[in-house]
N, C-alpha and C. Protein backbone atom coordinates (compact mmCIF):
# COMPACT_ATOMS: atom_id res chain seq x y z
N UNK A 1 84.59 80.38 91.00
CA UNK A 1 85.70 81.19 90.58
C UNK A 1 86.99 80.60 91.14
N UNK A 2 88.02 80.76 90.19
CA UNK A 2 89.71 80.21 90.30
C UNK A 2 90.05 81.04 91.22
N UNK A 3 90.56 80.78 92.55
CA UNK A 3 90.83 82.06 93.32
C UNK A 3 92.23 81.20 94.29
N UNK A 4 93.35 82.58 94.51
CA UNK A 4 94.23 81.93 95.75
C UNK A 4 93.45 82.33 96.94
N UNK A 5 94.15 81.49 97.77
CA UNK A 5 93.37 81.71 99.33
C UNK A 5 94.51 82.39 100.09
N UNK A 6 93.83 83.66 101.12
CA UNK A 6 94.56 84.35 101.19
C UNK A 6 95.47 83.44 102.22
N UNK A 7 94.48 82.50 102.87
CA UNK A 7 96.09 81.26 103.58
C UNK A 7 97.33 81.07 102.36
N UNK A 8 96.91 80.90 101.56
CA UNK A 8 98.33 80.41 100.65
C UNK A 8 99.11 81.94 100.22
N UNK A 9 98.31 82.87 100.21
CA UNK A 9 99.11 84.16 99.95
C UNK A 9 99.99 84.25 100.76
N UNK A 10 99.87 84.32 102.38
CA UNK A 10 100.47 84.81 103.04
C UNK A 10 101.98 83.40 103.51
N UNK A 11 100.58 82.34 103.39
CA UNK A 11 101.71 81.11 103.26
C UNK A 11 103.20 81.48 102.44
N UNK A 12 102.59 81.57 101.47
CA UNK A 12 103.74 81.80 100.40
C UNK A 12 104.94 82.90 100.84
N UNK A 13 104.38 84.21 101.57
CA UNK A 13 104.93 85.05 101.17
C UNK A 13 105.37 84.89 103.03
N UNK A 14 105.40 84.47 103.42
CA UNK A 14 106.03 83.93 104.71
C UNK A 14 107.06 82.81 104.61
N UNK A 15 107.26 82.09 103.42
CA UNK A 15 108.26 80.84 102.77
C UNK A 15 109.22 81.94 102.75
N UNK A 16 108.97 82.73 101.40
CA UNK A 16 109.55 83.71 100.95
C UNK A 16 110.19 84.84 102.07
N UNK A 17 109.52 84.88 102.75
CA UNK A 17 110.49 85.68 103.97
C UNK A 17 111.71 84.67 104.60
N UNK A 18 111.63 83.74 105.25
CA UNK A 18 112.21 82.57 105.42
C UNK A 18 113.50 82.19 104.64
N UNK A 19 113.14 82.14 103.38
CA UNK A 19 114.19 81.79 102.63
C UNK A 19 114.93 83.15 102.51
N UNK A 20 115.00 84.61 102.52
CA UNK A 20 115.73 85.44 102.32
C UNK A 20 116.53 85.42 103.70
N UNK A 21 116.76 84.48 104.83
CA UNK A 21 117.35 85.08 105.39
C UNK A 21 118.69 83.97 105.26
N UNK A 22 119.37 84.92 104.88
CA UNK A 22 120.84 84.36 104.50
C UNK A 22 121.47 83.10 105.18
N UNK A 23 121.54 83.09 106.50
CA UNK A 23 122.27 82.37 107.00
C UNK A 23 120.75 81.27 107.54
N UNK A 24 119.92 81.21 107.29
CA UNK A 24 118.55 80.14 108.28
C UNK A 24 118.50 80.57 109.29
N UNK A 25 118.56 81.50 109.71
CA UNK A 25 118.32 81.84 111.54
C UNK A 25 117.05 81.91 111.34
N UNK A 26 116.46 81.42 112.97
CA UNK A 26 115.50 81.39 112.89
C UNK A 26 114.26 83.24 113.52
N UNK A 27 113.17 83.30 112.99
CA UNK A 27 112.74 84.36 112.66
C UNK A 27 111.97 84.80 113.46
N UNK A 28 111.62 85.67 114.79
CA UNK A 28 110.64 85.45 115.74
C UNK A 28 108.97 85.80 115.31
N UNK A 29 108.06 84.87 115.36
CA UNK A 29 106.62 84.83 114.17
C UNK A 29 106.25 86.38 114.86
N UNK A 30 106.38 87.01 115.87
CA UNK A 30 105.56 88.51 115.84
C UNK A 30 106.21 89.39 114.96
N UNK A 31 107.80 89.46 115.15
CA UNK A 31 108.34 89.80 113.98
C UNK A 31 107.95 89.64 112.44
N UNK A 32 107.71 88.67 112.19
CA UNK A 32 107.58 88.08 110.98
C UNK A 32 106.41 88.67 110.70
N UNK A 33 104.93 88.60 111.70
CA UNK A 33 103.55 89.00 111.42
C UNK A 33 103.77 90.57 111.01
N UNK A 34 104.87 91.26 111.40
CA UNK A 34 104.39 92.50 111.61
C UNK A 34 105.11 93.19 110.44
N UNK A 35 106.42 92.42 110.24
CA UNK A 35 106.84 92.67 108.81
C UNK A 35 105.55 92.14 107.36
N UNK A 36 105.03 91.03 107.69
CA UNK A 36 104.94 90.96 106.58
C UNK A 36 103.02 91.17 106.84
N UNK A 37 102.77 91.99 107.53
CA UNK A 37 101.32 92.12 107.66
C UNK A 37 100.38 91.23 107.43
N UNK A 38 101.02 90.51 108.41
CA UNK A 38 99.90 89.00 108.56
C UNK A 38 98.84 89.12 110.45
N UNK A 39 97.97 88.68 110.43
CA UNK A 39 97.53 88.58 112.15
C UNK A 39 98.44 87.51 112.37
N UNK A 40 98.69 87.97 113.52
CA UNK A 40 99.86 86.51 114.21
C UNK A 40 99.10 85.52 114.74
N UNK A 41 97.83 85.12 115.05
CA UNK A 41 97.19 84.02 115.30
C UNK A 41 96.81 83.42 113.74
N UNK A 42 96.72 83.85 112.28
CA UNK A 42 96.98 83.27 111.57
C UNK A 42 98.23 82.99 111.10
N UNK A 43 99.25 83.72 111.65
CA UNK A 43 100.97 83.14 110.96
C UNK A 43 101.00 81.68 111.78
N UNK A 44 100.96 82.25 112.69
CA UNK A 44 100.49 80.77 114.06
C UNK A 44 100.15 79.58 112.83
N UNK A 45 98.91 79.62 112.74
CA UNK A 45 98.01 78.90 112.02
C UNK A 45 98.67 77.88 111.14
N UNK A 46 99.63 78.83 109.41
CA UNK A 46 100.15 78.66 108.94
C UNK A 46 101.07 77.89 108.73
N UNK A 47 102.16 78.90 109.77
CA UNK A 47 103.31 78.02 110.19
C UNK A 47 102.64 76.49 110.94
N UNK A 48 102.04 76.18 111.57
CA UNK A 48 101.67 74.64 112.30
C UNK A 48 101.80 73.68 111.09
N UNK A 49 100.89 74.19 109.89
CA UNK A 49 100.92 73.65 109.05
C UNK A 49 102.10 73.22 108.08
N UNK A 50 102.81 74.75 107.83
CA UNK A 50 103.75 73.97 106.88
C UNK A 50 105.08 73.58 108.46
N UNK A 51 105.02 73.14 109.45
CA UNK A 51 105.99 72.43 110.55
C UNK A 51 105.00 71.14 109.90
N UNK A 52 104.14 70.62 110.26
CA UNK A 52 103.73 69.74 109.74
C UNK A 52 103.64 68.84 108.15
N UNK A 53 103.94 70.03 107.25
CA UNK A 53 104.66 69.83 106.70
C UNK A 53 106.13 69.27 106.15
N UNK A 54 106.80 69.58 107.04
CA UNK A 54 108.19 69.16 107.28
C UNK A 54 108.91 70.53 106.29
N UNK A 55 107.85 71.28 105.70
CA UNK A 55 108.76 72.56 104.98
C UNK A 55 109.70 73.47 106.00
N UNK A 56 109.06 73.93 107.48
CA UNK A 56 110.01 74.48 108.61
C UNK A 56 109.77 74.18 109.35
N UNK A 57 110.68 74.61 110.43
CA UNK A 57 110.55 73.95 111.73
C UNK A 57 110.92 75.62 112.74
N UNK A 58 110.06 75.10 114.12
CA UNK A 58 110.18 76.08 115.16
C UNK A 58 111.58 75.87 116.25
N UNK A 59 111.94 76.92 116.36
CA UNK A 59 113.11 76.99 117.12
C UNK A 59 112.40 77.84 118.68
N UNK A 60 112.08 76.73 120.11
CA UNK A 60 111.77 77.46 121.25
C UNK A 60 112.62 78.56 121.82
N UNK A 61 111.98 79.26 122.19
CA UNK A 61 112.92 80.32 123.18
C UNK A 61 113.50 81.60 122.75
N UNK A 62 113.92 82.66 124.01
CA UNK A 62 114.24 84.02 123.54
C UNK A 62 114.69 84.10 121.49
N UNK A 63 115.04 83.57 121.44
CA UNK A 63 115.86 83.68 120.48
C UNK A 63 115.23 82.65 119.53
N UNK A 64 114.70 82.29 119.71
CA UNK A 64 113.61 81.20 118.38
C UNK A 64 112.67 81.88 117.60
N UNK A 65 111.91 80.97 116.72
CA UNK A 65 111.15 81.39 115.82
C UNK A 65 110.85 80.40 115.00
N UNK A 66 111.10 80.46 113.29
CA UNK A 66 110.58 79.80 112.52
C UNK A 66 111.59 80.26 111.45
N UNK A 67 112.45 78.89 110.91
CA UNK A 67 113.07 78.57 109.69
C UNK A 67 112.81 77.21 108.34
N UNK A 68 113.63 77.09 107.34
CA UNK A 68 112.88 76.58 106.62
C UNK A 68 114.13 75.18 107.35
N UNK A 69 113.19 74.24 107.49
CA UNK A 69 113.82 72.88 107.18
C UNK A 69 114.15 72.38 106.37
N UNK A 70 114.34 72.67 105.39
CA UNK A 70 114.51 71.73 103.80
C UNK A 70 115.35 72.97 102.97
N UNK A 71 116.36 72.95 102.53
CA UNK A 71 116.84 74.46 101.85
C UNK A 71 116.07 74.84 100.61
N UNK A 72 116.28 76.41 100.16
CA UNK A 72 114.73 76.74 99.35
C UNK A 72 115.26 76.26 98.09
N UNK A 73 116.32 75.76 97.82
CA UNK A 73 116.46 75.24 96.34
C UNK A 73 115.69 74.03 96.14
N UNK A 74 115.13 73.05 97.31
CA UNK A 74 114.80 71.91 97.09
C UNK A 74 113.41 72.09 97.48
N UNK A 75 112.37 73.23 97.72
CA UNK A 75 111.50 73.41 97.80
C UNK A 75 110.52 74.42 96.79
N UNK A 76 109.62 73.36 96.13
CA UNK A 76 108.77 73.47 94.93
C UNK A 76 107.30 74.58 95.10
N UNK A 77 106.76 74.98 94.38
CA UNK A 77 105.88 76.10 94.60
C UNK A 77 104.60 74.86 95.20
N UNK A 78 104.61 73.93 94.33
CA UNK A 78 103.27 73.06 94.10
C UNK A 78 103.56 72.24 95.97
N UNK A 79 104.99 71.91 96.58
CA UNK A 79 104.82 71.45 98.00
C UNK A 79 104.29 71.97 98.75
N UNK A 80 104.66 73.72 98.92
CA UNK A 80 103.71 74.83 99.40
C UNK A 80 101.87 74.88 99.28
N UNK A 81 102.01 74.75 98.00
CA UNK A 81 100.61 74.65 97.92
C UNK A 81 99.93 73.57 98.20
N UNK A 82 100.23 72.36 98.29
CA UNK A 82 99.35 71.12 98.65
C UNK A 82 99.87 70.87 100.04
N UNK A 83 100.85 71.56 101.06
CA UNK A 83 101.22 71.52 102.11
C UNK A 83 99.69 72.15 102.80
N UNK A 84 99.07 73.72 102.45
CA UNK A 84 98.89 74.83 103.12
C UNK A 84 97.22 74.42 102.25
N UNK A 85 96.90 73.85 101.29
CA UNK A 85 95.77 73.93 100.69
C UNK A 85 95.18 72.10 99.93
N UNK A 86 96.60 71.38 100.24
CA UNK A 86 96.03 70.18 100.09
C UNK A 86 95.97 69.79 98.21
N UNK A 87 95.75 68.97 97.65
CA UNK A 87 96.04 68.40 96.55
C UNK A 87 95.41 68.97 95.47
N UNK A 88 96.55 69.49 94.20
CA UNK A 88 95.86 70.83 93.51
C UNK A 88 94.36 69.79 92.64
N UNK A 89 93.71 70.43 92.57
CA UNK A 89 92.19 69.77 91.81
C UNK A 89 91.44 71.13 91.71
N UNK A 90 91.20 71.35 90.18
CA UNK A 90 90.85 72.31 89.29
C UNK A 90 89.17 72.23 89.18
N UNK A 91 89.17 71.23 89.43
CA UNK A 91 87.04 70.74 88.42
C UNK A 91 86.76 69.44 89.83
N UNK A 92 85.36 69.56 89.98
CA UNK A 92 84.81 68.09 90.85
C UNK A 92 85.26 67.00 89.87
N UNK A 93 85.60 65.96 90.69
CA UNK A 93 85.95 64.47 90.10
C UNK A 93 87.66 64.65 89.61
N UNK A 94 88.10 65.05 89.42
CA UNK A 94 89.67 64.97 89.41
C UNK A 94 90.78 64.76 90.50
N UNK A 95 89.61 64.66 91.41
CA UNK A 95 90.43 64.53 92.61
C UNK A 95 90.45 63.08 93.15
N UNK A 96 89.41 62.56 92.60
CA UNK A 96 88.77 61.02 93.33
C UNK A 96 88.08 60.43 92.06
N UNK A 97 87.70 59.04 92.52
CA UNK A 97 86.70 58.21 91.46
C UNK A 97 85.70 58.62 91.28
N UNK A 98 84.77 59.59 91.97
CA UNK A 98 83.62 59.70 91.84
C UNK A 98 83.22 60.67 90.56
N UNK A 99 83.67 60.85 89.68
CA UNK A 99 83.86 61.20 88.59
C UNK A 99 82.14 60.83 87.57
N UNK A 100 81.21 61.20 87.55
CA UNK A 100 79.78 61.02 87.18
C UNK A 100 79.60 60.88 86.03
N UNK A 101 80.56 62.45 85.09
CA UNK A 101 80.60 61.78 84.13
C UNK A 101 81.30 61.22 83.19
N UNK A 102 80.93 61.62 81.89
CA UNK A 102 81.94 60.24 81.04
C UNK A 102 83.20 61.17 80.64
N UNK A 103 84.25 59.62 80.49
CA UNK A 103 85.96 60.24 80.38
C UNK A 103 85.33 60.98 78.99
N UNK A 104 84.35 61.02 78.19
CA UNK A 104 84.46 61.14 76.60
C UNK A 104 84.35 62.69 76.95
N UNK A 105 83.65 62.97 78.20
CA UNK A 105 83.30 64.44 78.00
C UNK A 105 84.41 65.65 77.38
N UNK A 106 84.15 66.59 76.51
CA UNK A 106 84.75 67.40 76.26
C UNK A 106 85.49 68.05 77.32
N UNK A 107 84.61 68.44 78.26
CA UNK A 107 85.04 69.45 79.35
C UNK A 107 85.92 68.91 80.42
N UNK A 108 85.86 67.36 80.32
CA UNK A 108 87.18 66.40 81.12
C UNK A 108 87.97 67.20 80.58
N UNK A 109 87.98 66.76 79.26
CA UNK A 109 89.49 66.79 78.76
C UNK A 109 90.49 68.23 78.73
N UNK A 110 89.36 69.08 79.14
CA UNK A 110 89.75 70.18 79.08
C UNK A 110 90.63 70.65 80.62
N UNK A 111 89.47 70.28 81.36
CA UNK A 111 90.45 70.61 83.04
C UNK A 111 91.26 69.51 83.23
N UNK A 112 91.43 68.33 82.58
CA UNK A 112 92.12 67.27 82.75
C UNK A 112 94.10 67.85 82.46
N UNK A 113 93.78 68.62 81.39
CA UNK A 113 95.11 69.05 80.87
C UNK A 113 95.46 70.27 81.05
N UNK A 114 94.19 71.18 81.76
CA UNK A 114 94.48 72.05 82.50
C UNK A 114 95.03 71.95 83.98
N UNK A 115 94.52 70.83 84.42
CA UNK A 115 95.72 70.37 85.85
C UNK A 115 96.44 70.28 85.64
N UNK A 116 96.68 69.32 84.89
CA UNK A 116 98.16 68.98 84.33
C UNK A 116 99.46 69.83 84.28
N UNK A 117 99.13 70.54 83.60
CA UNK A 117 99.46 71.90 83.15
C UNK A 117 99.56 72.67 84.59
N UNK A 118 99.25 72.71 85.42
CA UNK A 118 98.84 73.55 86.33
C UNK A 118 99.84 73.43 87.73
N UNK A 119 100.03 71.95 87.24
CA UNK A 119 100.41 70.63 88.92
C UNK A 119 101.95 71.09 87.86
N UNK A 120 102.36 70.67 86.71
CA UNK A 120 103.70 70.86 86.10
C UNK A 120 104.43 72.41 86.68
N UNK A 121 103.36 73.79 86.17
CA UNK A 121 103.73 74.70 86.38
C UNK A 121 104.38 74.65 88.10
N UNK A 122 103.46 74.45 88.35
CA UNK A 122 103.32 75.03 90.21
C UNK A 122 105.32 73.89 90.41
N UNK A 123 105.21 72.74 90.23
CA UNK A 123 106.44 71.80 90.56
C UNK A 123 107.26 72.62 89.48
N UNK A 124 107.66 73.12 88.89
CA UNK A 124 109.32 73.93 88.02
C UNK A 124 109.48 75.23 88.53
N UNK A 125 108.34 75.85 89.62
CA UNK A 125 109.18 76.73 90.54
C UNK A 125 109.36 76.17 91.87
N UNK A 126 110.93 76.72 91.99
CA UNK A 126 111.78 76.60 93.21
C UNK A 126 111.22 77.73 94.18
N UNK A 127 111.18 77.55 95.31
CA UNK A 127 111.54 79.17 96.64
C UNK A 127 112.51 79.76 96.31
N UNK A 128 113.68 79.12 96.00
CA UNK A 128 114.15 80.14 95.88
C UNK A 128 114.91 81.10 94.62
N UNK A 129 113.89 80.55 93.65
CA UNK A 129 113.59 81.64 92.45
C UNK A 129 112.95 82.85 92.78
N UNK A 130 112.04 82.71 94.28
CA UNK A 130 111.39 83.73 94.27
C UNK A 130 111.90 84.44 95.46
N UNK A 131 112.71 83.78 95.63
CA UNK A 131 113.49 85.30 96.81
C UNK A 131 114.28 86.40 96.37
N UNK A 132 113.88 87.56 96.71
CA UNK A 132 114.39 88.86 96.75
C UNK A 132 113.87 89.89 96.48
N UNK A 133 114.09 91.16 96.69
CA UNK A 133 112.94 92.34 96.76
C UNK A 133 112.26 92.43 95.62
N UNK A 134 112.77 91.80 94.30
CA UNK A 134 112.28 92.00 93.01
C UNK A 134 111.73 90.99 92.81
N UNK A 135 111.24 89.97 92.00
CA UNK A 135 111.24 88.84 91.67
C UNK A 135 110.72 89.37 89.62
N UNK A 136 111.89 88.83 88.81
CA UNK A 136 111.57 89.18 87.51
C UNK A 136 110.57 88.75 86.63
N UNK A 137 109.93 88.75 86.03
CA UNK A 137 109.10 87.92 85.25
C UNK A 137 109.65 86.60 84.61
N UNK A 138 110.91 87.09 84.38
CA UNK A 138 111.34 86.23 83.44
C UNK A 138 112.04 85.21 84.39
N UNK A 139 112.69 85.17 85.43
CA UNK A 139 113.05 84.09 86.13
C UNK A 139 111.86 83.39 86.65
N UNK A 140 110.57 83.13 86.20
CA UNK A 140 109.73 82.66 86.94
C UNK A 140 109.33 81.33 85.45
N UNK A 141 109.73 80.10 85.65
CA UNK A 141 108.98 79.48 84.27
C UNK A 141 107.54 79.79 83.69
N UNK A 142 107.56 79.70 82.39
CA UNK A 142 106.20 80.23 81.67
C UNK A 142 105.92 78.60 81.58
N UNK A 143 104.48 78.71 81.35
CA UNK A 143 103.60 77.59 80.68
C UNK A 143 104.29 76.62 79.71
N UNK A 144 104.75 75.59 79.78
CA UNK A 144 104.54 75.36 78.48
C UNK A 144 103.93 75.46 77.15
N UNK A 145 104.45 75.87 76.14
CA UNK A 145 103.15 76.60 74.95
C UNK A 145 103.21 78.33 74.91
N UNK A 146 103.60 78.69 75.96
CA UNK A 146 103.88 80.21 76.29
C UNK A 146 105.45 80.77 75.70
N UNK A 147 105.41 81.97 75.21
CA UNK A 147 106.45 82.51 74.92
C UNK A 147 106.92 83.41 76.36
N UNK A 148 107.91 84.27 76.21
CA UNK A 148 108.59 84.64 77.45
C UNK A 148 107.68 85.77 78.00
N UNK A 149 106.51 86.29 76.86
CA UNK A 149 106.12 87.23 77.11
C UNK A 149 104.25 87.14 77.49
N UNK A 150 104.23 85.43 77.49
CA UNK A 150 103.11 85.00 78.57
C UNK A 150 102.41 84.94 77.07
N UNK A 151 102.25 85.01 76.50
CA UNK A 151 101.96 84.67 74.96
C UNK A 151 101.23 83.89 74.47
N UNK A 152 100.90 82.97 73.57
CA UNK A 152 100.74 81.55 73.38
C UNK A 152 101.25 81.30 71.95
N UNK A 153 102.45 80.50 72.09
CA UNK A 153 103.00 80.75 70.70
C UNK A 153 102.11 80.20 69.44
């Protein structure tokens, strides 16, 4: 089964805290855990990752925390996700050579252009399309092939 991991849920929705704060100050992570109902030994977790990332960085001391390093206009949904979950791959063998069977297969071609599709979507959202208490449907890009109303034209 196609499933998010709740690391990337909270990943995400910890970017998304990050980027709403107006000026980049940085955010103290118990704060952050308790707003955004995360365990703080997994915000911990998280955050290491996307610092390693180079998406934020920790600020020591009374007054530190965790901001975004990179501003959220220049940060993509799909960096998040291959930051916090590693390189998107839909089906075995799309990820590497070991690919068993043949390119002719039907069902290649099918998750082949369903990544595709998938790696495009995730890279044409920004962070900070998705900051603010609302986030609209419609500011979020559709599929290519999709009408505004998730459709398939």
């Amino acid at each position: 089964m196609f499933r998010i991991s709740r690391r990337l849920d909270y990943g995400l929705q910890l970017m998304i805290a990050l980027a709403s704060e107006p000026e980049n100050r940085a955010q103290a992570t118990a704060v952050l855990a308790e707003k955004l109902q995360i365990p703080l030994p997994f915000l911990h977790q998280i955050g290491r990752s996307l610092i390693q990332g180079r998406l934020i960085k920790a600020t020591p001391g009374p007054h530190g925390g965790l901001r975004l390093n990179v501003p959220a206009e220049e940060i993509t949904l799909l960096q998040i996700v291959e930051t916090l979950e590693g390189p998107v791959c839909i089906a075995p063998g799309l990820d590497d050579e070991t690919n068993l069977r043949p390119e002719t297969c039907a069902s290649n071609n099918v998750w082949n252009g369903l990544q595709a599709r998938l790696i495009e979507h995730l890279a044409s959202i920004r962070l900070s399309t998705l900051v603010g208490a609302t986030v609209s449907l419609s500011q979020v890009p559709a599929f290519a092939g999709e009408n505004e109303n998730g459709k398939s034209k």
